[in-house]
Each structure stands twice: as C-alpha cells, then as structure tokens.
PDB file of N, CA and C in Angstrom:
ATOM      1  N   UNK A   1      18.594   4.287  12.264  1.00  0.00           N
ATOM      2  CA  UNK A   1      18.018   3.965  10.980  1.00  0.00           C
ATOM      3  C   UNK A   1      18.335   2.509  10.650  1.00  0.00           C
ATOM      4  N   UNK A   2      17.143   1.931   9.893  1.00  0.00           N
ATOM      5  CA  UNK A   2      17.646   0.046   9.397  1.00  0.00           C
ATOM      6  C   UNK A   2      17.263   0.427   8.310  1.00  0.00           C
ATOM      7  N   UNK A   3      18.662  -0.971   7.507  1.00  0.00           N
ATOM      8  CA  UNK A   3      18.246  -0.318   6.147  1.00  0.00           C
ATOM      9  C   UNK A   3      18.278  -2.092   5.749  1.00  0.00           C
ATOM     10  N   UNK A   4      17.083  -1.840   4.783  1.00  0.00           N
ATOM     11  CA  UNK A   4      17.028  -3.340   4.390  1.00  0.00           C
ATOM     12  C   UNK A   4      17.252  -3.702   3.124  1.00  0.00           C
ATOM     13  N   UNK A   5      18.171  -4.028   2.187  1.00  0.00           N
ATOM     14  CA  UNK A   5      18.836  -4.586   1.417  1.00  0.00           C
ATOM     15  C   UNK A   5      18.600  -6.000   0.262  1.00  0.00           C
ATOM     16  N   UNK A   6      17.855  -5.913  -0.616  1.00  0.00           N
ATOM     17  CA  UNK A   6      17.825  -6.849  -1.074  1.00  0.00           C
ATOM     18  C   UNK A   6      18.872  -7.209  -2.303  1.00  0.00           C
ATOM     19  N   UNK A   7      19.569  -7.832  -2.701  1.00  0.00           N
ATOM     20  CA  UNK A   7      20.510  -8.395  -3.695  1.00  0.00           C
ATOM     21  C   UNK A   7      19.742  -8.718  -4.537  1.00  0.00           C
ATOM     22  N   UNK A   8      19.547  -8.538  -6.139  1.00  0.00           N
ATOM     23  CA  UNK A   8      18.963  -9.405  -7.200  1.00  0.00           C
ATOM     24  C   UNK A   8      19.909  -9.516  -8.186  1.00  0.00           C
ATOM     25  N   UNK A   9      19.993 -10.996  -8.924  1.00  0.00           N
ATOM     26  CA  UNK A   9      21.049 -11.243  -9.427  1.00  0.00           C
ATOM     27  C   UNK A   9      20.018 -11.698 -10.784  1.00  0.00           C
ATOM     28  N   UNK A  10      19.962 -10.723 -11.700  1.00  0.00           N
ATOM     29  CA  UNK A  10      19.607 -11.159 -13.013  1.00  0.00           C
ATOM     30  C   UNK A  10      19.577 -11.470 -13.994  1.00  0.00           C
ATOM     31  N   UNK A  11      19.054 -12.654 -15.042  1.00  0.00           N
ATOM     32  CA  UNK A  11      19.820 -12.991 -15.903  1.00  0.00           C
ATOM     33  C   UNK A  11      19.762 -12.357 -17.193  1.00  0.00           C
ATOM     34  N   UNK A  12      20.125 -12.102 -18.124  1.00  0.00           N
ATOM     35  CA  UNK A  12      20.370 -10.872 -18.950  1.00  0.00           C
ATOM     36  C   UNK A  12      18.770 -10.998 -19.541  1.00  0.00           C
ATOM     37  N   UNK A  13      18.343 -11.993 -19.745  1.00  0.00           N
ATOM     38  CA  UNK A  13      17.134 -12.205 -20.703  1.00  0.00           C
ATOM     39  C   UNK A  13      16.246 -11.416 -19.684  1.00  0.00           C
ATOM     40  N   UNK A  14      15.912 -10.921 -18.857  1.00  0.00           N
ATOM     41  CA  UNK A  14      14.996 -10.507 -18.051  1.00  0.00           C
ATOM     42  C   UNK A  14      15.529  -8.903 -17.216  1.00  0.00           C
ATOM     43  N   UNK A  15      16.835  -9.045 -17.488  1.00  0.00           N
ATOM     44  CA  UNK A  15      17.642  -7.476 -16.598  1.00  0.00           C
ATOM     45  C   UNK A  15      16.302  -6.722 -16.673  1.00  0.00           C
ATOM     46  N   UNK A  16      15.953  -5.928 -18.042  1.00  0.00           N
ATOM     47  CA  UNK A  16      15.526  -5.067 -18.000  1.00  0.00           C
ATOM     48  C   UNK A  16      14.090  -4.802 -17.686  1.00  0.00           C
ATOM     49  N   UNK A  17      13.695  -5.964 -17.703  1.00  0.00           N
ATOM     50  CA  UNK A  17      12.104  -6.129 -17.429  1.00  0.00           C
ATOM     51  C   UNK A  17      12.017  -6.469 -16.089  1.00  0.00           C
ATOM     52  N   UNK A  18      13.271  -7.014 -15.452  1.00  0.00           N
ATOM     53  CA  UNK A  18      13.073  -6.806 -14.604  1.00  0.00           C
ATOM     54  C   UNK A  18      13.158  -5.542 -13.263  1.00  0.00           C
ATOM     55  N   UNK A  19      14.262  -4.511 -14.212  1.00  0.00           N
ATOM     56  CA  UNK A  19      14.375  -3.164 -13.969  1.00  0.00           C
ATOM     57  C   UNK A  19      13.036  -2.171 -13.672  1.00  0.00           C
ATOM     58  N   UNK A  20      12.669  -2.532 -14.803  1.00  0.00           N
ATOM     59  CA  UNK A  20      11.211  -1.857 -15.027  1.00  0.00           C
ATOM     60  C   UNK A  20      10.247  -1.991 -14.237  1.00  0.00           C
ATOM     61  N   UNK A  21       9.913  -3.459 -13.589  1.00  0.00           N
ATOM     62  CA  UNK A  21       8.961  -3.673 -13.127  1.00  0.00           C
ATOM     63  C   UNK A  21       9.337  -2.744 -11.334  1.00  0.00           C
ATOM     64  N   UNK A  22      10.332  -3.390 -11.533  1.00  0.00           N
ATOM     65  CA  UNK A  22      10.517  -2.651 -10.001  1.00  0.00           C
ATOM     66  C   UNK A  22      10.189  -0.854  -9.493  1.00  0.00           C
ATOM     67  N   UNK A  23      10.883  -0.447 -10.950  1.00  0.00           N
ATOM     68  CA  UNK A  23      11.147   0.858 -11.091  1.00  0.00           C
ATOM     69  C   UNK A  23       9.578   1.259 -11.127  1.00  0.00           C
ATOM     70  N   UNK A  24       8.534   1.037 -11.883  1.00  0.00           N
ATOM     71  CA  UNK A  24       7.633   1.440 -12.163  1.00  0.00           C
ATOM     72  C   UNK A  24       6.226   1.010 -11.174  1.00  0.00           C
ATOM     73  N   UNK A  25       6.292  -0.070 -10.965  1.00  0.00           N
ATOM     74  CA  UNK A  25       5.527  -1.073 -10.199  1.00  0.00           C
ATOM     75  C   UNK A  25       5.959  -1.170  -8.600  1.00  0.00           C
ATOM     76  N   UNK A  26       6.794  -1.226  -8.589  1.00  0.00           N
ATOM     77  CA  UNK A  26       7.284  -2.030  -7.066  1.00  0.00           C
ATOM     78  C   UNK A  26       7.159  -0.951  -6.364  1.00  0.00           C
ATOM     79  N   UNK A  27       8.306   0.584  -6.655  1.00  0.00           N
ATOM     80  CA  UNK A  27       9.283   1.447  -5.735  1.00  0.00           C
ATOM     81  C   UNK A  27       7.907   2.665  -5.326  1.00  0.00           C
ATOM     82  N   UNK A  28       7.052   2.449  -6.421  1.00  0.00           N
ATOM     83  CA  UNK A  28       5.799   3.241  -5.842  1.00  0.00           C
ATOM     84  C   UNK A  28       4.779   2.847  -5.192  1.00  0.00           C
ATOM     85  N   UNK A  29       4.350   1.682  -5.083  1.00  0.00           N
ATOM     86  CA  UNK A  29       3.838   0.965  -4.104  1.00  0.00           C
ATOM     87  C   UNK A  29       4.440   1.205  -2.644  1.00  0.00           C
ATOM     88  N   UNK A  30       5.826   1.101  -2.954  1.00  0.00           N
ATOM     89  CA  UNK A  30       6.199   0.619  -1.779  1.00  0.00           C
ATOM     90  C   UNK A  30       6.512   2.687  -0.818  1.00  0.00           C
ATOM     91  N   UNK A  31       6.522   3.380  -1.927  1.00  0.00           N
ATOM     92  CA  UNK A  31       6.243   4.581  -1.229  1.00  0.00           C
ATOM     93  C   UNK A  31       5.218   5.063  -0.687  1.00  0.00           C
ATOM     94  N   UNK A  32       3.969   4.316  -0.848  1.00  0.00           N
ATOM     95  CA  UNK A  32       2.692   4.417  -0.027  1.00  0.00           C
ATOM     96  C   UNK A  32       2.850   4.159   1.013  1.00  0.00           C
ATOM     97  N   UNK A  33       3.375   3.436   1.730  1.00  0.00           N
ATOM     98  CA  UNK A  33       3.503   2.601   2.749  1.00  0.00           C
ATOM     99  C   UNK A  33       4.159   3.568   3.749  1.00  0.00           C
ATOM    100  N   UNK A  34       3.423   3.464   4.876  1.00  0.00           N
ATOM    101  CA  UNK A  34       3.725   4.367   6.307  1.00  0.00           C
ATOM    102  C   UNK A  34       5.070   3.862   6.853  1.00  0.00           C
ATOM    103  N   UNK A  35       5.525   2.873   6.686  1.00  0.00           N
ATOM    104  CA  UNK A  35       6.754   2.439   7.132  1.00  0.00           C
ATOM    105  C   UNK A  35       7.930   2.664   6.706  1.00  0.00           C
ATOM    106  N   UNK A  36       8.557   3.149   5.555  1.00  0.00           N
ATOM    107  CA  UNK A  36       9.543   2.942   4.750  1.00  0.00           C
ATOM    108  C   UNK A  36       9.543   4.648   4.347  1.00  0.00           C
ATOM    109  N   UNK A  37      11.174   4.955   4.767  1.00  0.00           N
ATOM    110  CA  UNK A  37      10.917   6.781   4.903  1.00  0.00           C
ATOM    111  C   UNK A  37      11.718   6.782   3.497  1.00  0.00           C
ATOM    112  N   UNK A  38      12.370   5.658   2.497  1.00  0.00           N
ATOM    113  CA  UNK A  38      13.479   5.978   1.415  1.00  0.00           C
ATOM    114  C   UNK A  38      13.188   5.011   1.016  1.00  0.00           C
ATOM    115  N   UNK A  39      13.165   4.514  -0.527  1.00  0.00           N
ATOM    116  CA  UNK A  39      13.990   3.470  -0.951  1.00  0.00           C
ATOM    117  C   UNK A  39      14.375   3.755  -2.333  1.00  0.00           C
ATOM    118  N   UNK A  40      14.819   2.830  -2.918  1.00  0.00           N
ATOM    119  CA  UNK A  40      15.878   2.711  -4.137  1.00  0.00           C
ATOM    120  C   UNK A  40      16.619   1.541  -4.124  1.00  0.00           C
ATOM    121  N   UNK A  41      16.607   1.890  -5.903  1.00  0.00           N
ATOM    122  CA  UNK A  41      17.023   0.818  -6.734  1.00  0.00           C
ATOM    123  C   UNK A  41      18.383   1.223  -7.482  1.00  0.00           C
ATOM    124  N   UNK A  42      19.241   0.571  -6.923  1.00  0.00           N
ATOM    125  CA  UNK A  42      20.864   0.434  -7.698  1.00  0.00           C
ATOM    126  C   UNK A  42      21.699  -0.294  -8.222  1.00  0.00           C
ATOM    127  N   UNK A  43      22.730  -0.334  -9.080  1.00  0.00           N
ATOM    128  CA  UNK A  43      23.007  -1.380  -9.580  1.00  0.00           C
ATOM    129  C   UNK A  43      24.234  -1.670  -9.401  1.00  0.00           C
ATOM    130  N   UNK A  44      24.609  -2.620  -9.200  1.00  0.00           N
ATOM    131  CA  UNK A  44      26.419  -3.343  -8.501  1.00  0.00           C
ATOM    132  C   UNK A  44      27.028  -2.751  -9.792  1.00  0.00           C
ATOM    133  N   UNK A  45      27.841  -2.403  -9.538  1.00  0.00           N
ATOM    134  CA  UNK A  45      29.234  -1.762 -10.611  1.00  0.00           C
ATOM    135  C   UNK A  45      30.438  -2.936 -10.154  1.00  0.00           C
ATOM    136  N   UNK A  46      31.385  -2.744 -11.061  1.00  0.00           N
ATOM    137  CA  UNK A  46      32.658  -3.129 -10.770  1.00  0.00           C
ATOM    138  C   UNK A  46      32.678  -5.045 -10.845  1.00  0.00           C
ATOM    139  N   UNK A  47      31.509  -5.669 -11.594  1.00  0.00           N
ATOM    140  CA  UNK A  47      30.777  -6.916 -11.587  1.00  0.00           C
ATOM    141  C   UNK A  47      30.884  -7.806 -12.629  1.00  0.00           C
ATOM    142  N   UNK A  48      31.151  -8.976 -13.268  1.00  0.00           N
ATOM    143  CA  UNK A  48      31.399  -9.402 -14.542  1.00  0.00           C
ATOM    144  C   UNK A  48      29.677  -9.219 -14.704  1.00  0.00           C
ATOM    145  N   UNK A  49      29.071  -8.962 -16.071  1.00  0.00           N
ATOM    146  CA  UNK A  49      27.880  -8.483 -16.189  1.00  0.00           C
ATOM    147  C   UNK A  49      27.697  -9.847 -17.206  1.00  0.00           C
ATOM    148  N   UNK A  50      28.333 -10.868 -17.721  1.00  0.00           N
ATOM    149  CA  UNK A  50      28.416 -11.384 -18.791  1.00  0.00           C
ATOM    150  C   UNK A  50      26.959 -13.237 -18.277  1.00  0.00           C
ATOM    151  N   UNK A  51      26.788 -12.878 -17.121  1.00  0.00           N
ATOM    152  CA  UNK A  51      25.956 -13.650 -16.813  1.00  0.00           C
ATOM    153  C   UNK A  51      24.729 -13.378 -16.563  1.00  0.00           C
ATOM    154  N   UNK A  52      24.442 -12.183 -16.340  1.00  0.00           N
ATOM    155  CA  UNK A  52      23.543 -11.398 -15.380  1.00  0.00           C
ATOM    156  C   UNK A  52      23.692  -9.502 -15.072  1.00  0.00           C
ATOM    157  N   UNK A  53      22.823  -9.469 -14.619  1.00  0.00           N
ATOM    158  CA  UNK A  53      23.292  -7.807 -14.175  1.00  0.00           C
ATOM    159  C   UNK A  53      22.578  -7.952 -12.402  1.00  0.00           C
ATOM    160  N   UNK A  54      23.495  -7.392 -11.526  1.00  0.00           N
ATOM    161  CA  UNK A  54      22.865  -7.065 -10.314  1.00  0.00           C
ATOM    162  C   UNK A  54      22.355  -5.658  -9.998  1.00  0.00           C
ATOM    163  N   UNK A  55      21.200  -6.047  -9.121  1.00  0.00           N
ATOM    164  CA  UNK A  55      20.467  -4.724  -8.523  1.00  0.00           C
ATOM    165  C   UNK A  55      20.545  -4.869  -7.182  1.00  0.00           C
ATOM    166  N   UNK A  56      20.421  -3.652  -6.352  1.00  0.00           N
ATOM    167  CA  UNK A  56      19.766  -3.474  -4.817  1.00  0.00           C
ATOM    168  C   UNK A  56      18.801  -3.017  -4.738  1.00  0.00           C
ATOM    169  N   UNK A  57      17.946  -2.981  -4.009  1.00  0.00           N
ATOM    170  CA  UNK A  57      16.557  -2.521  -3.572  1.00  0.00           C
ATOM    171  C   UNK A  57      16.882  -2.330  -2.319  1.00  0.00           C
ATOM    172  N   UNK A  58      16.882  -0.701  -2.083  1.00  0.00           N
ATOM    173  CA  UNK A  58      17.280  -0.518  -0.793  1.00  0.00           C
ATOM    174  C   UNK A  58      15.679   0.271   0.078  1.00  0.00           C
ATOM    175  N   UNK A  59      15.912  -0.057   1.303  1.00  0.00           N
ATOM    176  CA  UNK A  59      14.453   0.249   1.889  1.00  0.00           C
ATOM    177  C   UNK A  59      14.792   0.878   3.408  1.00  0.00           C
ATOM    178  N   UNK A  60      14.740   2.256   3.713  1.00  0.00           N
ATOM    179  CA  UNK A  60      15.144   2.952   5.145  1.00  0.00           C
ATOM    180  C   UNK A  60      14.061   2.952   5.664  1.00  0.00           C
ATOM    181  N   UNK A  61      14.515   2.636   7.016  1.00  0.00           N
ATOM    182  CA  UNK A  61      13.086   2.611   7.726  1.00  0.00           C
ATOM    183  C   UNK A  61      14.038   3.558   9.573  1.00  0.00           C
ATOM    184  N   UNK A  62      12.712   4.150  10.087  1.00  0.00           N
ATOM    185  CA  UNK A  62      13.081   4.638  11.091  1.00  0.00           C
ATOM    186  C   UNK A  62      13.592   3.659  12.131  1.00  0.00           C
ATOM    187  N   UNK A  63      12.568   2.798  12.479  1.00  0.00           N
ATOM    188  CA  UNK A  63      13.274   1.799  13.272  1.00  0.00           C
ATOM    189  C   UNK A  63      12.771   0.351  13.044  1.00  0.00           C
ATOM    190  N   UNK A  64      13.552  -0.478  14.172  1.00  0.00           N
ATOM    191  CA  UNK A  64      13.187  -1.588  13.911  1.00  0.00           C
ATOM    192  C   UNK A  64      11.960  -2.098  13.909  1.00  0.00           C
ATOM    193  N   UNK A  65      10.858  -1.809  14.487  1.00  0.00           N
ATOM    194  CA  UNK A  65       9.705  -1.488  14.540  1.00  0.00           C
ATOM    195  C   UNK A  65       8.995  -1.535  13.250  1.00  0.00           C
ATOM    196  N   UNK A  66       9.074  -1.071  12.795  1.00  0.00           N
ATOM    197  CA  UNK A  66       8.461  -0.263  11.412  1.00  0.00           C
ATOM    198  C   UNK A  66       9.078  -1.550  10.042  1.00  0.00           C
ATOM    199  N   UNK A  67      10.530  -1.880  10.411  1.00  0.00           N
ATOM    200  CA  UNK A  67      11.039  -3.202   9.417  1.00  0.00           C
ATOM    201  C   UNK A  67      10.029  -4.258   9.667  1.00  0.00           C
ATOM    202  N   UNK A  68      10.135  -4.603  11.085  1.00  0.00           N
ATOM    203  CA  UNK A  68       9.342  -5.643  10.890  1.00  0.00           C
ATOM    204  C   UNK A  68       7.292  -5.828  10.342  1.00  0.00           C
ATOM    205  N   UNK A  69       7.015  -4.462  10.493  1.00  0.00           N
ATOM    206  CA  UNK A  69       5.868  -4.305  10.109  1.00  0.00           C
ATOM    207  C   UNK A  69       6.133  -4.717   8.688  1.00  0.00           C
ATOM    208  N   UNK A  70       6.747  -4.014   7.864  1.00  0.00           N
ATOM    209  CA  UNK A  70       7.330  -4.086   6.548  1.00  0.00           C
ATOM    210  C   UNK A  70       7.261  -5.343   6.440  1.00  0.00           C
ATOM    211  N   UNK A  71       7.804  -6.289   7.067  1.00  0.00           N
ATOM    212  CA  UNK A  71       8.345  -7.880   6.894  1.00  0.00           C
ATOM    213  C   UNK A  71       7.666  -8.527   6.166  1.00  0.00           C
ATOM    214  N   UNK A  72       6.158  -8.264   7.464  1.00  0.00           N
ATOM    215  CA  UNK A  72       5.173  -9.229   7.864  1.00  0.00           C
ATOM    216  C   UNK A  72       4.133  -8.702   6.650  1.00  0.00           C
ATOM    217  N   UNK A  73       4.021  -7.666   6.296  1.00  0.00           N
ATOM    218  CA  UNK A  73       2.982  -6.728   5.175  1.00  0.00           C
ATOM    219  C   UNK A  73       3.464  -7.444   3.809  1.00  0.00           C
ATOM    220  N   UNK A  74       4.660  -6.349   3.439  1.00  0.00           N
ATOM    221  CA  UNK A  74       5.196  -5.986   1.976  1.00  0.00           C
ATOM    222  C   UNK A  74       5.985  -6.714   1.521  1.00  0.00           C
ATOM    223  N   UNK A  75       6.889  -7.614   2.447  1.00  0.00           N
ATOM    224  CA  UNK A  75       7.991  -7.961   1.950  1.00  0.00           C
ATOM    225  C   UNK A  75       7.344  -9.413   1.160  1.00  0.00           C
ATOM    226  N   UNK A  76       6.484 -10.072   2.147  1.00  0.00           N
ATOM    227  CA  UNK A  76       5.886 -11.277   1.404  1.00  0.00           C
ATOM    228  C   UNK A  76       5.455 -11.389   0.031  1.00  0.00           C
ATOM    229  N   UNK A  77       4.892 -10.150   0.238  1.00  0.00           N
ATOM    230  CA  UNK A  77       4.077  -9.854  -1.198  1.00  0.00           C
ATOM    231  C   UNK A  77       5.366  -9.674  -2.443  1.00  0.00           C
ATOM    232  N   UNK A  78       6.251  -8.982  -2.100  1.00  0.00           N
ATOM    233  CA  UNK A  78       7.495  -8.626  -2.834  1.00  0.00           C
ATOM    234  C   UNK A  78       7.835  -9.936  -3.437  1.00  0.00           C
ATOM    235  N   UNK A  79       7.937 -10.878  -2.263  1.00  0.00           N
ATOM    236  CA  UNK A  79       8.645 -12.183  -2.300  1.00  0.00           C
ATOM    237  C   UNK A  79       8.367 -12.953  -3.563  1.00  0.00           C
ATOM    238  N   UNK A  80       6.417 -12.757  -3.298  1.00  0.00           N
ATOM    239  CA  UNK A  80       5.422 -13.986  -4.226  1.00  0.00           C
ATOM    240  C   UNK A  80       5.782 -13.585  -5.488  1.00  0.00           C
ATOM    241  N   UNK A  81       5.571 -11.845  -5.476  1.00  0.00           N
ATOM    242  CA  UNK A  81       5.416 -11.255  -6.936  1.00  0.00           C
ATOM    243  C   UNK A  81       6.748 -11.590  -7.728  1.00  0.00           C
ATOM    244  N   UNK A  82       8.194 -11.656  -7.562  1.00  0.00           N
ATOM    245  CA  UNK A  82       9.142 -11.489  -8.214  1.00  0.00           C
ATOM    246  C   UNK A  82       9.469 -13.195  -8.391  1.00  0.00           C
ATOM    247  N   UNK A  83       9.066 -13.908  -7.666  1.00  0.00           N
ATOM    248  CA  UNK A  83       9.224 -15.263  -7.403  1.00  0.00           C
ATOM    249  C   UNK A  83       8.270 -15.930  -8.785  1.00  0.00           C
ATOM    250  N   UNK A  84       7.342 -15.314  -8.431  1.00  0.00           N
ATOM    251  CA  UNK A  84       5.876 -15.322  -9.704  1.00  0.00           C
ATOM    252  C   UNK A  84       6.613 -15.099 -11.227  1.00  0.00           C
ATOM    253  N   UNK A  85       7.273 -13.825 -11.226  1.00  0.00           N
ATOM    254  CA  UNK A  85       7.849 -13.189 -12.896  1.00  0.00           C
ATOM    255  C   UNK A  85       8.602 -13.973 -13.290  1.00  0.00           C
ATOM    256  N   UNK A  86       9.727 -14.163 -12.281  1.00  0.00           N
ATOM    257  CA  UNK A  86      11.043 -14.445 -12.604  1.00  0.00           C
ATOM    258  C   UNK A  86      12.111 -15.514 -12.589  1.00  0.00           C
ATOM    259  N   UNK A  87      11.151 -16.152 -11.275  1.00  0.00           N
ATOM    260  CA  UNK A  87      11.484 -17.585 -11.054  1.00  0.00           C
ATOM    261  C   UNK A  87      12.634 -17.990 -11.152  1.00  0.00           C
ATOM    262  N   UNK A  88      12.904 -18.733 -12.221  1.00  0.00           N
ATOM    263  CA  UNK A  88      14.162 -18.842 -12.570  1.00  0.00           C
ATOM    264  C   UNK A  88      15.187 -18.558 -13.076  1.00  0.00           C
ATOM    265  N   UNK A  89      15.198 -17.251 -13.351  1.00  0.00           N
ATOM    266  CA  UNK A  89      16.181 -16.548 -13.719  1.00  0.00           C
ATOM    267  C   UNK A  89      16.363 -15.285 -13.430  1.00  0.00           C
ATOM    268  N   UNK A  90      16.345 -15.395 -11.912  1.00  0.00           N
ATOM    269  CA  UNK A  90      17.289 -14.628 -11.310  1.00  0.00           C
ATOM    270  C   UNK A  90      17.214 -15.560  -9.569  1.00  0.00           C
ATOM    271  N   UNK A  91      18.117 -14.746  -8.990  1.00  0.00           N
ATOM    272  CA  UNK A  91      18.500 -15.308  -7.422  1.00  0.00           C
ATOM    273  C   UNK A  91      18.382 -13.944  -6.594  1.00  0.00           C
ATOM    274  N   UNK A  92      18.195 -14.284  -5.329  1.00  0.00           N
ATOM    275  CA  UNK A  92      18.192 -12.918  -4.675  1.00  0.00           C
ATOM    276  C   UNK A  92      18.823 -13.151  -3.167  1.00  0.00           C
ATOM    277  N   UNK A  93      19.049 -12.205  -2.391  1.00  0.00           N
ATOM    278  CA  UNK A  93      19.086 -12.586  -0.907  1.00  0.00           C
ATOM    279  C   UNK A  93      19.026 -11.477  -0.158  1.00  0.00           C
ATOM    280  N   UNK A  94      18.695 -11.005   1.327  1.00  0.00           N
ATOM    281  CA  UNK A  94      18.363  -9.927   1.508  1.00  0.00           C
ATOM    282  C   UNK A  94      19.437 -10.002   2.861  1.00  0.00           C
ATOM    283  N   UNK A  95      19.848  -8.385   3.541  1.00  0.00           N
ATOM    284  CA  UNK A  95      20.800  -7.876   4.595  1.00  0.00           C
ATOM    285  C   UNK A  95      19.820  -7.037   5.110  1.00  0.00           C
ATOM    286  N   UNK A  96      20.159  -6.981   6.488  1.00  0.00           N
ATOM    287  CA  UNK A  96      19.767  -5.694   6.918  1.00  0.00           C
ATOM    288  C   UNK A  96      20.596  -5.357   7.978  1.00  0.00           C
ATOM    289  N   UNK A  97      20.901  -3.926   7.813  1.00  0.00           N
ATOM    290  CA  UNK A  97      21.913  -3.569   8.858  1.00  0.00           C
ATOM    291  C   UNK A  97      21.000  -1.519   9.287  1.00  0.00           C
ATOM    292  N   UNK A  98      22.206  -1.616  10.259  1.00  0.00           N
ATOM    293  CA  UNK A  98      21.889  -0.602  11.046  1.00  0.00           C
ATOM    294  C   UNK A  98      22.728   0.448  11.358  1.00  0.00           C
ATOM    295  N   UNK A  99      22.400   1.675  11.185  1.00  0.00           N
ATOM    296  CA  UNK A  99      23.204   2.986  11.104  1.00  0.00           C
ATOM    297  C   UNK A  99      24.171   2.727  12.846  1.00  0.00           C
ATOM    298  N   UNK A 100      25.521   3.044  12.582  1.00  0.00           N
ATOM    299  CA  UNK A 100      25.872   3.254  13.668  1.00  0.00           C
ATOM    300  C   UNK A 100      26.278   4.630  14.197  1.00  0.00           C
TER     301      UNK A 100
END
C-alpha cells in the first residue's frame, strides 16, 4: 500500500473554509477516482494552534502505479485549486511512504 500525505498549514482566517472545502468539495471528487482505495482528512493535535491550524489529506492507493496516475491526473488539479483559494495563507508539503 502507498500512502500519500499532504501537510496543510492554515492560517486561522481561512482554517475553516478551508476545512470545508476539502471536506465537501475535494474528498468526494477524489472518491470517484479509480485510483485511490481511502482517503481522509485529519488534523495535527499536540500543535501550537495560535498561528494556524494543521490538516492531512491522506490518500491510499494500491500501488505505486495507481499514485502516479493520481500524480499526473488529480494531484495537479488539487495543486491549482487550493493554490487558487488560498494562496497565501496557508503552506503545504506532501510525503509519501509505503506500508512495510
């Protein structure tokens, strides 16, 4: 299993809209998609929140195969759209790792 990981680091003026959009907009889109057998949205605990609030956007995929389809499809689009809202106020960065 690869699981692909995105970090969003948001700034309070936008947390929740930016919650929303994902939650409502993004995580069902992205369940259409033949590639991606899970995903979800969680939020860093244990974090000073006094700047921002963090999220994950987590995305399982069977194999590597199937991520990179993802890459080259959805992820761009992910990229433009949140880049588009949010711009500057928030940061992001993405992991991907692999079940051992």
């Amino acid at each position: 299993m690869i699981l692909y990981n995105i970090t969003i680091k948001a700034d309070l003026a936008i947390a929740k809209e930016l919650k929303f959009w994902i939650k409502e907009d993004h995580l069902p889109q992205i369940m259409n998609s033949d590639k991606v057998i899970r995903v979800q949205l969680l939020k860093l605990l244990n974090v000073d929140v006094s700047d921002g609030i963090t999220y994950c956007v987590q995305y399982h995929f069977d194999s590597m195969a199937d991520y990179n389809l993802f890459k080259i499809d959805e992820d761009v689009a992910f990229r433009n759209e949140i880049m588009s809202r949010f711009n500057d106020k928030m940061v992001f960065f993405s992991s991907i790792l692999s079940e051992e």
